[in-house]
Protein backbone atom coordinates (compact mmCIF):
# COMPACT_ATOMS: atom_id res chain seq x y z
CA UNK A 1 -0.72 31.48 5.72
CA UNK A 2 -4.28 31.30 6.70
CA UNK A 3 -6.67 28.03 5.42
CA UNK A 4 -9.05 30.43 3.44
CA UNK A 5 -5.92 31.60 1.70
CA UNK A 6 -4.46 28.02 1.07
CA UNK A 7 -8.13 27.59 -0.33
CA UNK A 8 -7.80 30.46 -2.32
CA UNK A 9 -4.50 29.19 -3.48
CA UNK A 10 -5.34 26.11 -4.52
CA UNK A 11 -8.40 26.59 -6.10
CA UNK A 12 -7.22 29.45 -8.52
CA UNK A 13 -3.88 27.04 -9.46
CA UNK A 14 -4.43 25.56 -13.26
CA UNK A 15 -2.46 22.52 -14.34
CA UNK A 16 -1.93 21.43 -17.72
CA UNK A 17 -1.95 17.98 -18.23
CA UNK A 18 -1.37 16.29 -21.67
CA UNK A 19 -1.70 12.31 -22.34
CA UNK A 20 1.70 11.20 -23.38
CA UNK A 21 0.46 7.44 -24.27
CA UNK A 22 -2.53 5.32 -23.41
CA UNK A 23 -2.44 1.12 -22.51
CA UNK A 24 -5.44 -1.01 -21.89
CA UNK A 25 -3.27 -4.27 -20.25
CA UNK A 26 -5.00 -4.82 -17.43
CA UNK A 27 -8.32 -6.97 -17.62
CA UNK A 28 -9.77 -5.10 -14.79
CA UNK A 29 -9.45 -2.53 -12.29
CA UNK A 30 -6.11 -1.50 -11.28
CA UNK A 31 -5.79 -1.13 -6.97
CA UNK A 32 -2.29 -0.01 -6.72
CA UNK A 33 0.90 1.26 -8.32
CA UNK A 34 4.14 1.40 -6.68
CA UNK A 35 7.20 3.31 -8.21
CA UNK A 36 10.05 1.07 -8.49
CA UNK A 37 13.16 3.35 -9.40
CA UNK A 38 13.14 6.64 -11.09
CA UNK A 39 12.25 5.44 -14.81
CA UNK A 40 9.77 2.10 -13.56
CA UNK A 41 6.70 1.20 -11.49
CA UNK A 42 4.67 -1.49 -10.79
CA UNK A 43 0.41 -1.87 -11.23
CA UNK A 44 -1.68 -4.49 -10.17
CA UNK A 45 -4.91 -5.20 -10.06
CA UNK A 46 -7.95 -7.03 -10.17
CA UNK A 47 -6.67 -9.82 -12.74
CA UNK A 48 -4.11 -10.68 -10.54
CA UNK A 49 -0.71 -9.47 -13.10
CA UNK A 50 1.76 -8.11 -11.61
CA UNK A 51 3.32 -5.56 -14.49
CA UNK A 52 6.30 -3.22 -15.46
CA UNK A 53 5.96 -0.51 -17.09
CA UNK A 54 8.87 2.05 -18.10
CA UNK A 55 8.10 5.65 -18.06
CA UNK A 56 10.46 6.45 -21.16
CA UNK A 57 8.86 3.51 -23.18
CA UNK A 58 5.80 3.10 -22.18
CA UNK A 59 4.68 0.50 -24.75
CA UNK A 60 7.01 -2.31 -23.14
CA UNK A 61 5.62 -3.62 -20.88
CA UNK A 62 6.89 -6.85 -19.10
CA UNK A 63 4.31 -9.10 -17.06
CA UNK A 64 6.31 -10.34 -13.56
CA UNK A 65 3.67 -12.81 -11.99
CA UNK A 66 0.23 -13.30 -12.64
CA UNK A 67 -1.15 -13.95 -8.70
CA UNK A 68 -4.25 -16.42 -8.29
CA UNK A 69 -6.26 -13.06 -6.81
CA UNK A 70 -7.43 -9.37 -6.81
CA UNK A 71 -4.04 -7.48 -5.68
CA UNK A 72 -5.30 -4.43 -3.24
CA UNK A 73 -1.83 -3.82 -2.38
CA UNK A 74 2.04 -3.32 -2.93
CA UNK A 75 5.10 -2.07 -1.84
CA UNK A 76 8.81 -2.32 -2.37
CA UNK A 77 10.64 -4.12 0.29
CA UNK A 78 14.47 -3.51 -1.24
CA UNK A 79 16.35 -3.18 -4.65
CA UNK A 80 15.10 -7.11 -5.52
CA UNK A 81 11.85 -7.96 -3.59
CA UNK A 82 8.20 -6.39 -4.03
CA UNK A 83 5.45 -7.76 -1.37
CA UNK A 84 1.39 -7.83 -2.76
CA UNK A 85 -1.13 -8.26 -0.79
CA UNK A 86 -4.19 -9.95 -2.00
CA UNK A 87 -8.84 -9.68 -0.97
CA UNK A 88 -7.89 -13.38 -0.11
CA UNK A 89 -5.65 -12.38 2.60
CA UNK A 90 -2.66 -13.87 1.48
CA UNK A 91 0.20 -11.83 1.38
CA UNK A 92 3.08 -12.91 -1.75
CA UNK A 93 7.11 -12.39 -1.75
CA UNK A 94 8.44 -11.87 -5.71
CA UNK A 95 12.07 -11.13 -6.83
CA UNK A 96 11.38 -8.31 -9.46
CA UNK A 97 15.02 -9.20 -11.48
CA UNK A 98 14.10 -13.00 -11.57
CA UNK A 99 10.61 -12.39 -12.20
CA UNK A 100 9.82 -15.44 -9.31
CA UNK A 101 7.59 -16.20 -6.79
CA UNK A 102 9.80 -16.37 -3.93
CA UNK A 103 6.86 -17.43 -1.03
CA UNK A 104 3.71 -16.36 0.16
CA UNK A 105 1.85 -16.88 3.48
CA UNK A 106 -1.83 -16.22 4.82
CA UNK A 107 -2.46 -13.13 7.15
CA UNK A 108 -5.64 -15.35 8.50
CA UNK A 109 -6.82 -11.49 8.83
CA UNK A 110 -8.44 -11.09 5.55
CA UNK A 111 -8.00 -8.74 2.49
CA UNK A 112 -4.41 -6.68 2.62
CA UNK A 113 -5.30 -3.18 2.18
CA UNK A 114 -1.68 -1.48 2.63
CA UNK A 115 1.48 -1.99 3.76
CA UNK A 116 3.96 0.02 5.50
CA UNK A 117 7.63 -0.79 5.31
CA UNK A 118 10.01 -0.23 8.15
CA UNK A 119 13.18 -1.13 6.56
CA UNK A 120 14.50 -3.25 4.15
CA UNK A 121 13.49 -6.61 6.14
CA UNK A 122 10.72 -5.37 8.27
CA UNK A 123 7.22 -4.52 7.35
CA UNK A 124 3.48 -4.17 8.44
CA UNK A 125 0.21 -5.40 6.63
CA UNK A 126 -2.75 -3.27 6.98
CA UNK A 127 -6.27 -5.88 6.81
CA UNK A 128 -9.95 -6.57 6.43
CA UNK A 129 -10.25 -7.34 10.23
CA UNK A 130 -8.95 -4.37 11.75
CA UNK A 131 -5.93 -5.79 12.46
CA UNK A 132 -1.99 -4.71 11.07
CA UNK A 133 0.50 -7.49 11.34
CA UNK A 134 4.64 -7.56 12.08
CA UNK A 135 6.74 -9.07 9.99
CA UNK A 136 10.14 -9.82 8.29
CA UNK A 137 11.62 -10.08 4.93
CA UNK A 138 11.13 -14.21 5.04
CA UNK A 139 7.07 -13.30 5.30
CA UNK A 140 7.24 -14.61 9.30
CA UNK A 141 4.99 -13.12 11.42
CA UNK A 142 6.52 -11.21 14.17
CA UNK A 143 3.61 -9.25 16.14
CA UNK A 144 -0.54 -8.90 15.29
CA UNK A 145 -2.18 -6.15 16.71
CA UNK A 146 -6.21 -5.54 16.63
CA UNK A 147 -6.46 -1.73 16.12
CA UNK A 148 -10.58 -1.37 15.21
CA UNK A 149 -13.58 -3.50 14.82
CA UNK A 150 -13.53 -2.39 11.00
CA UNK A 151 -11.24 -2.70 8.40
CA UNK A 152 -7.84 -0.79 8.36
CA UNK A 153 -6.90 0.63 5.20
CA UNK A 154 -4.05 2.94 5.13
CA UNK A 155 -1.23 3.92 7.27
CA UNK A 156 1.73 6.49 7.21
CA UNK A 157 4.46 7.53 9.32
CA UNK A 158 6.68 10.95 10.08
CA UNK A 159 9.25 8.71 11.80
CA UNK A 160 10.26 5.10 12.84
CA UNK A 161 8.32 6.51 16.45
CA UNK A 162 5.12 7.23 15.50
CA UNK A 163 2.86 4.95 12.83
CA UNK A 164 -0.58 6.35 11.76
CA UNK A 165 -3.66 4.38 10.64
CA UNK A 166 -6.77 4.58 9.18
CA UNK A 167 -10.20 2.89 7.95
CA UNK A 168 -13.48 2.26 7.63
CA UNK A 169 -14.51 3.12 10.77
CA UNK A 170 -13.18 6.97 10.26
CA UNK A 171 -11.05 7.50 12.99
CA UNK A 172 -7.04 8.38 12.68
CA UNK A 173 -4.92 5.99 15.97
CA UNK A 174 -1.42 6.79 16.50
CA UNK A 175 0.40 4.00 17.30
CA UNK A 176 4.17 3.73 19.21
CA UNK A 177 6.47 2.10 17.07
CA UNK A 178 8.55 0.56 19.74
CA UNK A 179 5.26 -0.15 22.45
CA UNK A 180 3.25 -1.02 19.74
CA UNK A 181 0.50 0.35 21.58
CA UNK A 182 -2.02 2.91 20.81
CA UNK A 183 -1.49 6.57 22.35
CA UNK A 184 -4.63 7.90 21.04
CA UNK A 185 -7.24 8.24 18.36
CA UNK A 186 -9.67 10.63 16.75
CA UNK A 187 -13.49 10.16 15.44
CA UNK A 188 -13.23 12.09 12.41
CA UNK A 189 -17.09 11.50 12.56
CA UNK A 190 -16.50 10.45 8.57
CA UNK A 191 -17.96 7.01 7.67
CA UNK A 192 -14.47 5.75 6.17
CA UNK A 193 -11.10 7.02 5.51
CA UNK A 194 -9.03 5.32 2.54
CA UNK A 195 -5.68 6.97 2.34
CA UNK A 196 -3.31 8.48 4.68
CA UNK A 197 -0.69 10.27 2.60
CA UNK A 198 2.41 11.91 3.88
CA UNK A 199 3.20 15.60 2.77
């Protein structure tokens, strides 16, 4: 199928979309939601809570940690643990069941903008400084790795081989998972790039 007819496609679809329930929790703008199981997710924002919602009730809502920080980012690491990454640069382990701050530790790299997780004890940090940081479930640094003079702010993978990043400098770098090296990049010649999104 051609791109004018993808085009085409897309721009004659119509969705119907009907508002099922409205909150107002959040006392500010909310950066990042991350689904948790099938029937759960996470948001987080710029008050610093750290909330669960429930798709099938919507109206209970149940407040997990309230973080001293804007939260830019989150992710879950396994069935138990969620990481968020804070504009301060500090990066925070919480057990979702227990509802407890497990640890936390300082990138030194500046605001977290994404993370990317590897497996269930491995993960990346995307940051302020251009730099994406290695490391394991016990919030260790393992590896650091300055990919651009501007802030990275998204990154995606096909497989465990090849990671993909983005920012605010526009370009796209593919990166070798196990040389942790770059093997190329493109200018997109756009002045930033927020999201990489796998399809």
């Amino acid at each position: 199928i051609s791109i004018p007819m993808l085009h085409l496609y897309f721009s004659e679809m119509k969705i119907a979309v009907t508002k099922q329930h409205l909150a107002k929790i959040h006392l500010s703008g909310v950066y990042n939601l991350c689904q948790w199981n099938d029937n759960e997710f996470i948001s987080a924002g710029g008050d610093g809570q750290l909330l669960l919602w429930n798709i099938a009730s919507p109206e209970k809502i149940i407040l997990i940690q309230k973080l001293p920080a804007q939260i830019f980012s989150l992710a879950k690491l396994n069935d138990q643990l969620l990481i968020a990454g804070c504009i301060n640069g500090i990066i925070y382990l919480i057990d979702i069941k227990e509802k407890s701050l497990l640890s936390y530790q300082d990138s030194l790299a500046g605001s977290v903008f994404d993370f990317l997780v590897l497996n269930e004890t491995y993960f990346i940090s995307a940051h302020k400084n251009g730099s994406v940081i290695y490391w394991n479930s016990e919030l260790e640094q393992q590896f650091k790795l300055k990919i651009d003079s501007n802030s990275l702010r998204s990154m995606a993978t096909e497989n465990q081989s090849q990671l993909l990043m983005t920012g605010s400098s526009g370009k796209v770098f593919w990166i070798d998972a196990l040389s942790k090296k770059i093997e190329k990049e493109i200018n997109t010649l756009r002045n930033s790039l927020k999201n990489l999104t796998r399809i």
